[in-house]
PDB file of N, CA and C in Angstrom:
ATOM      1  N   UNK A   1      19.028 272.872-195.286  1.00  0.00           N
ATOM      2  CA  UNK A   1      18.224 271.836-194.643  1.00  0.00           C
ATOM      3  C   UNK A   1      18.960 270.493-194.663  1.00  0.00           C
ATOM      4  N   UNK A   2      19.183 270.055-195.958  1.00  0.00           N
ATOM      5  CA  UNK A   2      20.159 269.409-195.861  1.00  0.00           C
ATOM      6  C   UNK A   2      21.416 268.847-195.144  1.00  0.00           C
ATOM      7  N   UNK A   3      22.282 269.499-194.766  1.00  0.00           N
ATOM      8  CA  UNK A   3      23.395 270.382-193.723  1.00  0.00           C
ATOM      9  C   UNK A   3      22.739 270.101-192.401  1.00  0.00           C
ATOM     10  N   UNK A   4      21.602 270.108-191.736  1.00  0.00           N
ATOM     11  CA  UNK A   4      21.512 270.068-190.506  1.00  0.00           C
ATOM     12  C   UNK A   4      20.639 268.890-190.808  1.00  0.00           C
ATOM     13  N   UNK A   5      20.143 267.881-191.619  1.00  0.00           N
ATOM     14  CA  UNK A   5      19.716 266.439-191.728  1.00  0.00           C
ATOM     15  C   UNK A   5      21.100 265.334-191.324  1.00  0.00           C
ATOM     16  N   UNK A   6      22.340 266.158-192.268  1.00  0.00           N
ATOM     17  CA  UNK A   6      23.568 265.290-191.749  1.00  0.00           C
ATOM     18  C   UNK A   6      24.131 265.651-190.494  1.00  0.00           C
ATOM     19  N   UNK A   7      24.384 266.636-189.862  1.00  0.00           N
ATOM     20  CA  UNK A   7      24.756 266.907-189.144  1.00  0.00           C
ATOM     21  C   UNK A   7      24.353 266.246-187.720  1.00  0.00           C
ATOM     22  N   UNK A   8      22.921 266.191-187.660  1.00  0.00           N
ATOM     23  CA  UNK A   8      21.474 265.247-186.430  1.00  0.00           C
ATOM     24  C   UNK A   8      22.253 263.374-186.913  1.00  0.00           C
ATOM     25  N   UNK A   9      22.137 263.197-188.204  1.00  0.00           N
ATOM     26  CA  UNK A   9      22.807 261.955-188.445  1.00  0.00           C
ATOM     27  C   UNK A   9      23.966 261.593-188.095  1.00  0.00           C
ATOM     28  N   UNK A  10      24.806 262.355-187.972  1.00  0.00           N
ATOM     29  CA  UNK A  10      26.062 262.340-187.755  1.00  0.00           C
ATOM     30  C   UNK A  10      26.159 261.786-186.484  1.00  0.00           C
ATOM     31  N   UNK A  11      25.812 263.067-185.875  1.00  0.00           N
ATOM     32  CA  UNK A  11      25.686 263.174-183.858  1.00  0.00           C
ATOM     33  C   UNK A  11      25.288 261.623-183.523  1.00  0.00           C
ATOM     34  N   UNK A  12      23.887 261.786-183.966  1.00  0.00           N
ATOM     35  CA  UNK A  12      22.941 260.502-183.491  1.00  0.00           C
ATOM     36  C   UNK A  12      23.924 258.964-183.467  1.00  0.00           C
ATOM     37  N   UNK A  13      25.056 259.047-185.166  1.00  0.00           N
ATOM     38  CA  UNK A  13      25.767 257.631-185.634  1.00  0.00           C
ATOM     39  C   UNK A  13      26.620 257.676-184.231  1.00  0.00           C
ATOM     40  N   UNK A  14      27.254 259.293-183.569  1.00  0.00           N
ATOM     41  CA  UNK A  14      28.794 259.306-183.114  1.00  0.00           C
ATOM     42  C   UNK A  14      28.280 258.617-181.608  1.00  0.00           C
ATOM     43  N   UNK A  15      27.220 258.956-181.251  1.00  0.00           N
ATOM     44  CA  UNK A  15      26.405 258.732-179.630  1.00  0.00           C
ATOM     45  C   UNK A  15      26.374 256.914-179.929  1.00  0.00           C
ATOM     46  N   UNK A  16      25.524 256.195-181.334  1.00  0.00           N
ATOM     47  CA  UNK A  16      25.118 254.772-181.260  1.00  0.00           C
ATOM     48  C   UNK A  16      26.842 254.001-181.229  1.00  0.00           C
ATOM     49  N   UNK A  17      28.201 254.568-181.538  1.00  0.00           N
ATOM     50  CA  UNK A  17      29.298 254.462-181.507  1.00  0.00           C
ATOM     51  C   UNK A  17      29.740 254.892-179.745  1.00  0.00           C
ATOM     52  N   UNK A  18      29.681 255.932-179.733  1.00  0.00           N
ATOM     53  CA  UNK A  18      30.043 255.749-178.018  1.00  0.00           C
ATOM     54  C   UNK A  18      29.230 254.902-177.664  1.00  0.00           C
ATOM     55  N   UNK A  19      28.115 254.531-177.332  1.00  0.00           N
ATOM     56  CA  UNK A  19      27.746 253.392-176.641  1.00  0.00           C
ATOM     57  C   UNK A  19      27.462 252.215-176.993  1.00  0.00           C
ATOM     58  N   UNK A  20      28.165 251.739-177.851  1.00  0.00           N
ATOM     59  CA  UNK A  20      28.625 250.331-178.207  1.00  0.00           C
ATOM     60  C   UNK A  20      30.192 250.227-177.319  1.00  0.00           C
ATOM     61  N   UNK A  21      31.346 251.339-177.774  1.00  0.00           N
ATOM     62  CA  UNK A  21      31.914 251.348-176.969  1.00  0.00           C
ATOM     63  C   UNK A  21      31.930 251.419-175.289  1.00  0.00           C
ATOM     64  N   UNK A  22      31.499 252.033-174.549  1.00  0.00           N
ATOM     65  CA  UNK A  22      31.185 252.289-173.121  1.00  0.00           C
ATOM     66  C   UNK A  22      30.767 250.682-172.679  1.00  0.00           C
ATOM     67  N   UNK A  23      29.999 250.047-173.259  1.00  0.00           N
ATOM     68  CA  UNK A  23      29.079 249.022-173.441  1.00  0.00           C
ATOM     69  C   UNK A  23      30.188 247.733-173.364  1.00  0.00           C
ATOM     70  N   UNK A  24      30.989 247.603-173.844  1.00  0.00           N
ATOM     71  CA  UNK A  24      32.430 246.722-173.639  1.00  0.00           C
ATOM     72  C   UNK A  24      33.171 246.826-172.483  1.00  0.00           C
ATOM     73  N   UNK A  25      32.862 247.709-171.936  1.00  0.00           N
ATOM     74  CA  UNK A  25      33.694 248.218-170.509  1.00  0.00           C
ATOM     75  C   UNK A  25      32.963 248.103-169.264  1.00  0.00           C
ATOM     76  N   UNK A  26      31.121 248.353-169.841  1.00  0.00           N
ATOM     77  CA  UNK A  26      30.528 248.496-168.380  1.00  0.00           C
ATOM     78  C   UNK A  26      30.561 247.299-167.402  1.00  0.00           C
ATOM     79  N   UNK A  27      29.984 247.382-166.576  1.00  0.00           N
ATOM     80  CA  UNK A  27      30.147 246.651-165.402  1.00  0.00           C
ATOM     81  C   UNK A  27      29.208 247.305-164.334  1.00  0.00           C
ATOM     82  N   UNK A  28      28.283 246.260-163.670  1.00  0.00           N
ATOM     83  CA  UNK A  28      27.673 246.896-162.872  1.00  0.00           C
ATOM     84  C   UNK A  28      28.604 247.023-161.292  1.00  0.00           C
ATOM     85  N   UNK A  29      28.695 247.599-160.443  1.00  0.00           N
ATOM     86  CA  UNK A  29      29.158 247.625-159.194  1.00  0.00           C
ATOM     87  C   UNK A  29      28.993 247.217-157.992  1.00  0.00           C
ATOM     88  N   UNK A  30      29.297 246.200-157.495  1.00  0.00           N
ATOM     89  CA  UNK A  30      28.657 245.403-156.505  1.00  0.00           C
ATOM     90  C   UNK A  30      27.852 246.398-155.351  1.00  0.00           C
ATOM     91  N   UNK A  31      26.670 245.263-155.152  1.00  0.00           N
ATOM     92  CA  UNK A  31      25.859 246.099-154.180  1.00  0.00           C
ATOM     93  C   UNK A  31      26.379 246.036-152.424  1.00  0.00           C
ATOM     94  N   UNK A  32      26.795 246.858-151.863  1.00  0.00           N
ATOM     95  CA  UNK A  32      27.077 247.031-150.625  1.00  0.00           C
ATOM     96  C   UNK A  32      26.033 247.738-149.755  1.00  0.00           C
ATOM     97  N   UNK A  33      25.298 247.014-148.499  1.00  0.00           N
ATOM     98  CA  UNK A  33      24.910 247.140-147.450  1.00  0.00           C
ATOM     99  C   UNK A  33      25.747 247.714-146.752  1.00  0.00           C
ATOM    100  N   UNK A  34      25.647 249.339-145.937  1.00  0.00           N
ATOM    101  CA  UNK A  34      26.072 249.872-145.466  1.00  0.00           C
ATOM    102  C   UNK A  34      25.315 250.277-143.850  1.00  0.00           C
ATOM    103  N   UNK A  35      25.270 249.762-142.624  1.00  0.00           N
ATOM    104  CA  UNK A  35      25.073 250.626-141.611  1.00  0.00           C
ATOM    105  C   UNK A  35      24.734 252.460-141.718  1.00  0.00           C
ATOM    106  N   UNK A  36      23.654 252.963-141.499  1.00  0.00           N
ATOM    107  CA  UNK A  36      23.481 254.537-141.899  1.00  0.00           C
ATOM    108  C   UNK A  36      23.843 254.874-140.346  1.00  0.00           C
ATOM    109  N   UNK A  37      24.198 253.912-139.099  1.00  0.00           N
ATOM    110  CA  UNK A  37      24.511 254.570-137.913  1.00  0.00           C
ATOM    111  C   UNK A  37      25.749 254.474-137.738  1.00  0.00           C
ATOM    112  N   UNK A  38      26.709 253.631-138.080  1.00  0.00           N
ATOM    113  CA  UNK A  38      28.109 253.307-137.581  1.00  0.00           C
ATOM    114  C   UNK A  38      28.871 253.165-139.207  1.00  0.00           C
ATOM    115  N   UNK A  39      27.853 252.614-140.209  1.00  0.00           N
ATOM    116  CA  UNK A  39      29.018 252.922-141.332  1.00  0.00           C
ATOM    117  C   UNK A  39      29.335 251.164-141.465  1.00  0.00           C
ATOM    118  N   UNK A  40      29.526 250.539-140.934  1.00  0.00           N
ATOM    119  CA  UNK A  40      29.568 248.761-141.047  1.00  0.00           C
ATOM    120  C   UNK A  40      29.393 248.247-142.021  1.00  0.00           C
ATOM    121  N   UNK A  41      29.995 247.428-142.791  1.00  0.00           N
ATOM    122  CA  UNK A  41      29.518 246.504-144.023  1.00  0.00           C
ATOM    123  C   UNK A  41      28.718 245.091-143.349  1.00  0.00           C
ATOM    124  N   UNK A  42      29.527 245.205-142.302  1.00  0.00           N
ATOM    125  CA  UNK A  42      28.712 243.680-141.937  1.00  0.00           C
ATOM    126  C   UNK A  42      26.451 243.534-141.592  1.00  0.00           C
ATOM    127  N   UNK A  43      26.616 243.699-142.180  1.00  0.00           N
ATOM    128  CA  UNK A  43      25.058 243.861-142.209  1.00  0.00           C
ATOM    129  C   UNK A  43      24.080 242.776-142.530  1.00  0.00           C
ATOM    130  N   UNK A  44      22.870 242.253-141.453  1.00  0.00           N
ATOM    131  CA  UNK A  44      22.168 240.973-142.294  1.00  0.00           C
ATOM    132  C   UNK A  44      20.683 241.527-142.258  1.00  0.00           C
ATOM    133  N   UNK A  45      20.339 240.672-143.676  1.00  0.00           N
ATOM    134  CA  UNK A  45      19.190 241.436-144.299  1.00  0.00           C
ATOM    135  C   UNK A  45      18.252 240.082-144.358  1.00  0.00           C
ATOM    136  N   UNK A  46      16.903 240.432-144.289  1.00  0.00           N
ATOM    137  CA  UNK A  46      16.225 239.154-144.584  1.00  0.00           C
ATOM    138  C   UNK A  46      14.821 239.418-145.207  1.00  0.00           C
ATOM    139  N   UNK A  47      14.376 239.255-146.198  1.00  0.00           N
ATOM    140  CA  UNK A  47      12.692 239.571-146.171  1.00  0.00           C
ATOM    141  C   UNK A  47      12.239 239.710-145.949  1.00  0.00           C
ATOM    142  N   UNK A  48      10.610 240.099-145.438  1.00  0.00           N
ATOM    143  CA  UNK A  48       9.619 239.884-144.662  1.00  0.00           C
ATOM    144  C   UNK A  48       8.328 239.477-145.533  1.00  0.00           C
ATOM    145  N   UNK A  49       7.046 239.921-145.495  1.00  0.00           N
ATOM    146  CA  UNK A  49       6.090 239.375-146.042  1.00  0.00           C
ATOM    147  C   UNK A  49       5.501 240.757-146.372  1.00  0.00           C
ATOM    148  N   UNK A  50       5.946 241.876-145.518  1.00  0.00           N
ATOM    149  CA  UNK A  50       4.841 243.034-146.031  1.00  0.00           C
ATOM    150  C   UNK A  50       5.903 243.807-147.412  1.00  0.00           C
ATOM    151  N   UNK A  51       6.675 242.639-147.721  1.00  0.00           N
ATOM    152  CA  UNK A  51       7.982 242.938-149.163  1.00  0.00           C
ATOM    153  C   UNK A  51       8.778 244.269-148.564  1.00  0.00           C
ATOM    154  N   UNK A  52       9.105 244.780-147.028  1.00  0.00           N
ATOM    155  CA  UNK A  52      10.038 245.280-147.145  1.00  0.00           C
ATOM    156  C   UNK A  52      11.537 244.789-146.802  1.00  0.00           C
ATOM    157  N   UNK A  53      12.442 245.421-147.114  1.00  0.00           N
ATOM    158  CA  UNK A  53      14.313 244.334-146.089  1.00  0.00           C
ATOM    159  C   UNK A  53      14.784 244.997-144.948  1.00  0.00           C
ATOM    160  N   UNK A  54      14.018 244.509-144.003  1.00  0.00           N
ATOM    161  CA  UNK A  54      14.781 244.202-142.965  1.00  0.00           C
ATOM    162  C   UNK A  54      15.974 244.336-142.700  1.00  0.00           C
ATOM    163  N   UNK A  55      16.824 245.355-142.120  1.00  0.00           N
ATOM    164  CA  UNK A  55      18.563 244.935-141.937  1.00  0.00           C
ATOM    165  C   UNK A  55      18.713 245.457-140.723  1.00  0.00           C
ATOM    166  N   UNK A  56      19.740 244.385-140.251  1.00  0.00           N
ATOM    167  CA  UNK A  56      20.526 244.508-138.774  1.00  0.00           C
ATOM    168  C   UNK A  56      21.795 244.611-139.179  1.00  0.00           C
ATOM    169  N   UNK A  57      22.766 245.930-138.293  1.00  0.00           N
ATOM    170  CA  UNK A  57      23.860 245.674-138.457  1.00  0.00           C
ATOM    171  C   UNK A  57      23.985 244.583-137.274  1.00  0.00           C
ATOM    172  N   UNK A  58      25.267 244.291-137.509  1.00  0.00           N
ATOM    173  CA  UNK A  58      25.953 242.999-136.960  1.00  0.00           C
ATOM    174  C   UNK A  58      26.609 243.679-135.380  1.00  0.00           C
ATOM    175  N   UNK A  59      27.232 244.790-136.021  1.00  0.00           N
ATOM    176  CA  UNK A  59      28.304 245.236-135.235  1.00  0.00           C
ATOM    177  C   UNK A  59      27.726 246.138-134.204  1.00  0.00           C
ATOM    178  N   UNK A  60      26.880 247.230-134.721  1.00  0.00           N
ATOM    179  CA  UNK A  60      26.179 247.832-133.575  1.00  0.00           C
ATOM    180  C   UNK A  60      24.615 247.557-133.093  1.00  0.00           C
ATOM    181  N   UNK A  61      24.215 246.693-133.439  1.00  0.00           N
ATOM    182  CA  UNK A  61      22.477 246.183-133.833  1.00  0.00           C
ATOM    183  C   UNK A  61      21.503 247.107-134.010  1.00  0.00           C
ATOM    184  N   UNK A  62      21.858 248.235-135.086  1.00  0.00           N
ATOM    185  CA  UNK A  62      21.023 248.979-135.527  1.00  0.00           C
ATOM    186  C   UNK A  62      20.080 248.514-136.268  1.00  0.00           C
ATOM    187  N   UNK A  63      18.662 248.659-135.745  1.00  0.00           N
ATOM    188  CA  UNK A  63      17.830 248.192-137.269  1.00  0.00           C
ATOM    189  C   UNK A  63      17.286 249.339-138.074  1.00  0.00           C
ATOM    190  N   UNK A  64      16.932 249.017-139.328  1.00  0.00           N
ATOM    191  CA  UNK A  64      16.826 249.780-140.152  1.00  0.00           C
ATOM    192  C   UNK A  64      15.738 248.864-141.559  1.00  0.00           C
ATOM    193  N   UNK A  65      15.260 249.991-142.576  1.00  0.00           N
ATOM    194  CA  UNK A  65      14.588 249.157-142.858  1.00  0.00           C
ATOM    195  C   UNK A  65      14.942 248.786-144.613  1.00  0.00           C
ATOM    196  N   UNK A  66      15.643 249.847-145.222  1.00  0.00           N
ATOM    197  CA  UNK A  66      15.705 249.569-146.991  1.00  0.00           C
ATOM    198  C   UNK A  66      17.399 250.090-146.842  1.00  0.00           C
ATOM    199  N   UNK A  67      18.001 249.547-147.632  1.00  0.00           N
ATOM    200  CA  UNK A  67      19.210 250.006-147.831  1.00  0.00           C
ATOM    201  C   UNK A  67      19.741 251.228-148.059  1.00  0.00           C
ATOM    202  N   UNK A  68      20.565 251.568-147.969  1.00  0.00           N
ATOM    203  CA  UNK A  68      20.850 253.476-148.082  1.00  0.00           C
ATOM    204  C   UNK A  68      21.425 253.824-149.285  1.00  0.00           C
ATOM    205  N   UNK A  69      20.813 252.805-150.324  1.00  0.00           N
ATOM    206  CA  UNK A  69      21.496 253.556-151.598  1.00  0.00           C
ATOM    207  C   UNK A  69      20.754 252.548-152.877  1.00  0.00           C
ATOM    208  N   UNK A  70      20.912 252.830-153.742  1.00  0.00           N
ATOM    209  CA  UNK A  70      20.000 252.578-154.989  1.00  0.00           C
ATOM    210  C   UNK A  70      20.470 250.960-155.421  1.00  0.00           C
ATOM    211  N   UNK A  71      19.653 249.767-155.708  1.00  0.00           N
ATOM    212  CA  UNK A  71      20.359 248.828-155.910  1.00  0.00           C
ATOM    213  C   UNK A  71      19.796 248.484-157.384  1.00  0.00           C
ATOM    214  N   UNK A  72      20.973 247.966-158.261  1.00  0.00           N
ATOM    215  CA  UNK A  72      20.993 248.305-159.857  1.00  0.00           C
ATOM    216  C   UNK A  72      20.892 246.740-160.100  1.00  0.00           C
ATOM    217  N   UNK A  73      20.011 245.913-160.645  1.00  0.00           N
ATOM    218  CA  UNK A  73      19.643 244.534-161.068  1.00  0.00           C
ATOM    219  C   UNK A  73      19.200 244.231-162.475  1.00  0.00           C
ATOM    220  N   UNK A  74      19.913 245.497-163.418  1.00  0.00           N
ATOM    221  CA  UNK A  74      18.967 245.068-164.430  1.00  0.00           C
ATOM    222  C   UNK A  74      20.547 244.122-165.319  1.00  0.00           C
ATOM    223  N   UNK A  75      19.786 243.665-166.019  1.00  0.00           N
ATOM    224  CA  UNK A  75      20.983 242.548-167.006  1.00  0.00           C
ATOM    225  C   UNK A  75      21.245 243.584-167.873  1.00  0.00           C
ATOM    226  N   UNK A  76      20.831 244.550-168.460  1.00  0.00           N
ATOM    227  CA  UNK A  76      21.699 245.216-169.581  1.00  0.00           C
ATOM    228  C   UNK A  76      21.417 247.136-168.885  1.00  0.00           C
ATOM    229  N   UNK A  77      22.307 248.342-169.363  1.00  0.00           N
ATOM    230  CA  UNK A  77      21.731 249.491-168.474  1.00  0.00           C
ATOM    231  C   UNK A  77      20.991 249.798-169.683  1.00  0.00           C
ATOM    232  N   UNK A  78      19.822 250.269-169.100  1.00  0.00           N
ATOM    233  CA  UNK A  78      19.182 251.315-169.821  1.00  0.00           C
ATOM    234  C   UNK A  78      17.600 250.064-169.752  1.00  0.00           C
ATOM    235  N   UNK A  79      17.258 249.166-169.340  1.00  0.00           N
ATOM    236  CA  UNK A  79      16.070 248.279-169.964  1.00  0.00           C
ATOM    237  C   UNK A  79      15.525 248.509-168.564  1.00  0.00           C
ATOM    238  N   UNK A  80      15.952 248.606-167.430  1.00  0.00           N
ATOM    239  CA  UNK A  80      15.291 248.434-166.310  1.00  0.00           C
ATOM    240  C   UNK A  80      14.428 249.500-166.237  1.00  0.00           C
ATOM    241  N   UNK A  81      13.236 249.644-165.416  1.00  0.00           N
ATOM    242  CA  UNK A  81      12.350 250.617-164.760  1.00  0.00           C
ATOM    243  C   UNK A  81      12.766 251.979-164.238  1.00  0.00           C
ATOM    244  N   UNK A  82      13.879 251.183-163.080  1.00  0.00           N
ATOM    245  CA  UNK A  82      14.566 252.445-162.598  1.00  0.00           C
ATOM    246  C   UNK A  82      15.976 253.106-163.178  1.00  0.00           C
ATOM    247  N   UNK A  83      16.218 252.510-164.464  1.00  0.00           N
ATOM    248  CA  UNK A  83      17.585 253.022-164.878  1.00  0.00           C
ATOM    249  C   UNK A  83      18.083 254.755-164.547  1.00  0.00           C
ATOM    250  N   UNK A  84      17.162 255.095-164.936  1.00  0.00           N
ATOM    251  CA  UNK A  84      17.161 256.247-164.548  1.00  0.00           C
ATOM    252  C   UNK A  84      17.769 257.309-163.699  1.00  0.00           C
ATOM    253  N   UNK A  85      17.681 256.337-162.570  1.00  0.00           N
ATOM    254  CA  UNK A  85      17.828 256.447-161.143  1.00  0.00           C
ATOM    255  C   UNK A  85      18.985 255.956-160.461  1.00  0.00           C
ATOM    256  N   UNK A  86      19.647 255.666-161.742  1.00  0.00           N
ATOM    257  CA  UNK A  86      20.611 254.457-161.120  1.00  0.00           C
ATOM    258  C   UNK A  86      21.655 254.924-161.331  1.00  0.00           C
ATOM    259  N   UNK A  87      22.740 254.892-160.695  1.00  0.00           N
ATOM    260  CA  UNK A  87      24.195 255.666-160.144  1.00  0.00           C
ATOM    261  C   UNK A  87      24.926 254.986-161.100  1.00  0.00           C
ATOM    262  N   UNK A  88      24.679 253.790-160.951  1.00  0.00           N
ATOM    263  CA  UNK A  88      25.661 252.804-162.628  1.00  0.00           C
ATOM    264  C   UNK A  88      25.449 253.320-163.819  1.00  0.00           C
ATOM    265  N   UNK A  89      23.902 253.381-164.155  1.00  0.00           N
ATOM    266  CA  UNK A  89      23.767 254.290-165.601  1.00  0.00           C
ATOM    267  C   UNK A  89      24.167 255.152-165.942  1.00  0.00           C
ATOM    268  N   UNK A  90      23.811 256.539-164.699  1.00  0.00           N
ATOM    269  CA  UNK A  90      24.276 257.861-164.791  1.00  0.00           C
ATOM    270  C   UNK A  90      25.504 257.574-165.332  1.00  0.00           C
ATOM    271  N   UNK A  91      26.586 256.920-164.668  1.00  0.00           N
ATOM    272  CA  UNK A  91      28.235 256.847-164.837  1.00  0.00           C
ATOM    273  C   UNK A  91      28.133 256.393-166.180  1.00  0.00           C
ATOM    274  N   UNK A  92      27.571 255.179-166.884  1.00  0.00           N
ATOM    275  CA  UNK A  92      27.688 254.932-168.277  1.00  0.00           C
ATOM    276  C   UNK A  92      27.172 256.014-169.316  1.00  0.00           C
ATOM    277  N   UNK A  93      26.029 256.852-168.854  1.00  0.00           N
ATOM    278  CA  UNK A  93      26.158 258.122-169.600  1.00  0.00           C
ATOM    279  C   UNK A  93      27.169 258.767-169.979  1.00  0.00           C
ATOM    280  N   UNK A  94      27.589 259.671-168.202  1.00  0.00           N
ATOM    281  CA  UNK A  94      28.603 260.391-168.548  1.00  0.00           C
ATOM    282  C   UNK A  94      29.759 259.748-169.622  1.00  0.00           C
ATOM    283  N   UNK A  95      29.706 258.311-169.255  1.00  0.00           N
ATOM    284  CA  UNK A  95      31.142 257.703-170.277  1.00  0.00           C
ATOM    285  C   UNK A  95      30.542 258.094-171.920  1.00  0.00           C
ATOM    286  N   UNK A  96      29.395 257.466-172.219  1.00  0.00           N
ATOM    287  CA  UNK A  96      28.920 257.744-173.500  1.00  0.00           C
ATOM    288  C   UNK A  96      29.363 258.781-174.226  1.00  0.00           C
ATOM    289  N   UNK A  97      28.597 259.857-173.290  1.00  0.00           N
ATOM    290  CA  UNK A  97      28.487 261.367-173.581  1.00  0.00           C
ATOM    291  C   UNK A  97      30.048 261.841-173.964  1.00  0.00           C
ATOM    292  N   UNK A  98      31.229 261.344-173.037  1.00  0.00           N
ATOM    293  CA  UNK A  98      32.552 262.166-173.333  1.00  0.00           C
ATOM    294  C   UNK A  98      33.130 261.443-174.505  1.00  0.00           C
ATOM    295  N   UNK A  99      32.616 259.917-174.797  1.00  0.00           N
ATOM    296  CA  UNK A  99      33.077 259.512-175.893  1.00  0.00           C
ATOM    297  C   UNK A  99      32.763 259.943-177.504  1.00  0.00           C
ATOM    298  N   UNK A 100      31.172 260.058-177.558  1.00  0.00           N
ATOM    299  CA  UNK A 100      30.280 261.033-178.238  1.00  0.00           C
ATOM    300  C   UNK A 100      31.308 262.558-178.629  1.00  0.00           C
ATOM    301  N   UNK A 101      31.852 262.842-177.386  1.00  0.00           N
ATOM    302  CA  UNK A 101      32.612 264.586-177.483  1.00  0.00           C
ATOM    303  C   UNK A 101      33.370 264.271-178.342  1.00  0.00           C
ATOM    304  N   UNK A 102      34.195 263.401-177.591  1.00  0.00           N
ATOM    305  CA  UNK A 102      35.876 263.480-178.313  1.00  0.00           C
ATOM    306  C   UNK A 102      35.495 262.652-180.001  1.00  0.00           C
ATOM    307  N   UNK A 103      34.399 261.994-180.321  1.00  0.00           N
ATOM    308  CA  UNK A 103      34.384 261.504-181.177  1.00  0.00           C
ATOM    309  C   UNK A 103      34.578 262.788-182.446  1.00  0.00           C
ATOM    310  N   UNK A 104      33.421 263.856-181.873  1.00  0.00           N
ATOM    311  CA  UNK A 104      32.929 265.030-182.539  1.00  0.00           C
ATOM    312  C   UNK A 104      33.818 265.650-182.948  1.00  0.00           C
ATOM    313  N   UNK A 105      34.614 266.021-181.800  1.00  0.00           N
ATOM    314  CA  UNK A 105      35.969 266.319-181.840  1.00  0.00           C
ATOM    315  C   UNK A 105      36.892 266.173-183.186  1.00  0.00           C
ATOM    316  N   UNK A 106      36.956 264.983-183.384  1.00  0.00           N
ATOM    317  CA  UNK A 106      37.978 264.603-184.244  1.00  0.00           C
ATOM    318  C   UNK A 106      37.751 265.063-185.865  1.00  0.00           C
ATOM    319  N   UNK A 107      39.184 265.369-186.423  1.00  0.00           N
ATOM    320  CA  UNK A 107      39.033 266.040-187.876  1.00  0.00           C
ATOM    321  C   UNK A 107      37.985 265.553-188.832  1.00  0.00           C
ATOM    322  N   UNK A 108      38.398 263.828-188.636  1.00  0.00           N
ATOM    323  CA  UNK A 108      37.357 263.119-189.870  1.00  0.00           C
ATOM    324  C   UNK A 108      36.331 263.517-189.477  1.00  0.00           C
ATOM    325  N   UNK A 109      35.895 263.454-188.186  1.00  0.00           N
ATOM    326  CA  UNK A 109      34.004 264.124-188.483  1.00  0.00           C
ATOM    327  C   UNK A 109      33.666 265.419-188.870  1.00  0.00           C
ATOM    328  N   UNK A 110      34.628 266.374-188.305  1.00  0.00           N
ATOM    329  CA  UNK A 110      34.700 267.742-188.859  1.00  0.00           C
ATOM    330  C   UNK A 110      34.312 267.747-190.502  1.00  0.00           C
ATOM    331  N   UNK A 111      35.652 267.031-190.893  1.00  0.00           N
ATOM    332  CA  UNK A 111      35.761 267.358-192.783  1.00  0.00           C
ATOM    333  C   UNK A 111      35.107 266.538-193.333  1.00  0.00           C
ATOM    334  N   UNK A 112      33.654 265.632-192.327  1.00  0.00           N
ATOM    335  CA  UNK A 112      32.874 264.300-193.255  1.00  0.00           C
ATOM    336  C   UNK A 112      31.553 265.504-192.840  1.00  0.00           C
ATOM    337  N   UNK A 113      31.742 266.657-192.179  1.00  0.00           N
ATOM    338  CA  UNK A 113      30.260 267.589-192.023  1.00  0.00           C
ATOM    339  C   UNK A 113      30.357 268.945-193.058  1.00  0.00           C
ATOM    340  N   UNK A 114      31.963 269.037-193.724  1.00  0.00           N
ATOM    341  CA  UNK A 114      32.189 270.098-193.951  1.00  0.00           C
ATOM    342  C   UNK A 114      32.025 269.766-195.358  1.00  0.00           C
ATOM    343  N   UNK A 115      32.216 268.477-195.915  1.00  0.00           N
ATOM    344  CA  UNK A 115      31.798 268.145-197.104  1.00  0.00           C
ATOM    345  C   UNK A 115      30.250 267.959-197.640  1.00  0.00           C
ATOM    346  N   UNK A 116      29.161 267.718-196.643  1.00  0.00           N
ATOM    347  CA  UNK A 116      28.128 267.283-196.443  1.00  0.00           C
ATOM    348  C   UNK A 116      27.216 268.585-196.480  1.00  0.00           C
ATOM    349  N   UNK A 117      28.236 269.627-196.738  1.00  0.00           N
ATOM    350  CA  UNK A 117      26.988 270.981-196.200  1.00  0.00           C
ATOM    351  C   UNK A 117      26.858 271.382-198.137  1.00  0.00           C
TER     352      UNK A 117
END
């Protein structure tokens, strides 16, 4: 019982360590307005009142009404509503998660679980 109390501790320390690391690196990714008919960056967007955005491309005057892809606004990942959902997070997972691996990976954690049992 013991043995698998350190082992959950272990994991849990190697994951709060990958993402302190990942966490130094992230960066959210600028949001780009994309045309869903021609593909265009040049795109203008404006409010309205019934709170949806409005966008015209520039280049072919397609209108359209919400952007074609998920837009990520929170100040830190993981606090927002939609983190979840969000293509930036996912990616800071996956980073977490492989850092978490290779952490596991390594001898000292091996022979700090093999002493612990």
């Amino acid at each position: 019982m013991m043995y698998l109390q350190n082992k959950l501790l272990a994991k849990r320390q190697s994951y709060e360590l990958a993402m302190q690391a990942a966490l130094k690196d992230w960066r959210r990714d600028p949001v780009e307005f994309k045309c869903p008919a021609c593909g265009s960056k040049k795109v203008a967007t404006r409010p309205d009142l019934r709170g949806k955005n409005p966008c015209t491309c520039t280049t072919c005057n397609h209108h359209f009404d919400q952007p074609t892809h998920f837009v990520c606004d929170c100040p830190e990942p993981g606090t927002g509503s939609q983190c979840h959902d969000c293509p930036n997070f996912r990616k800071l997972l996956a980073t977490v998660r492989a850092i978490a691996e290779e952490l596991q990976s390594h001898p000292l954690y091996q022979n700090h679980l093999g002493r612990n049992s």
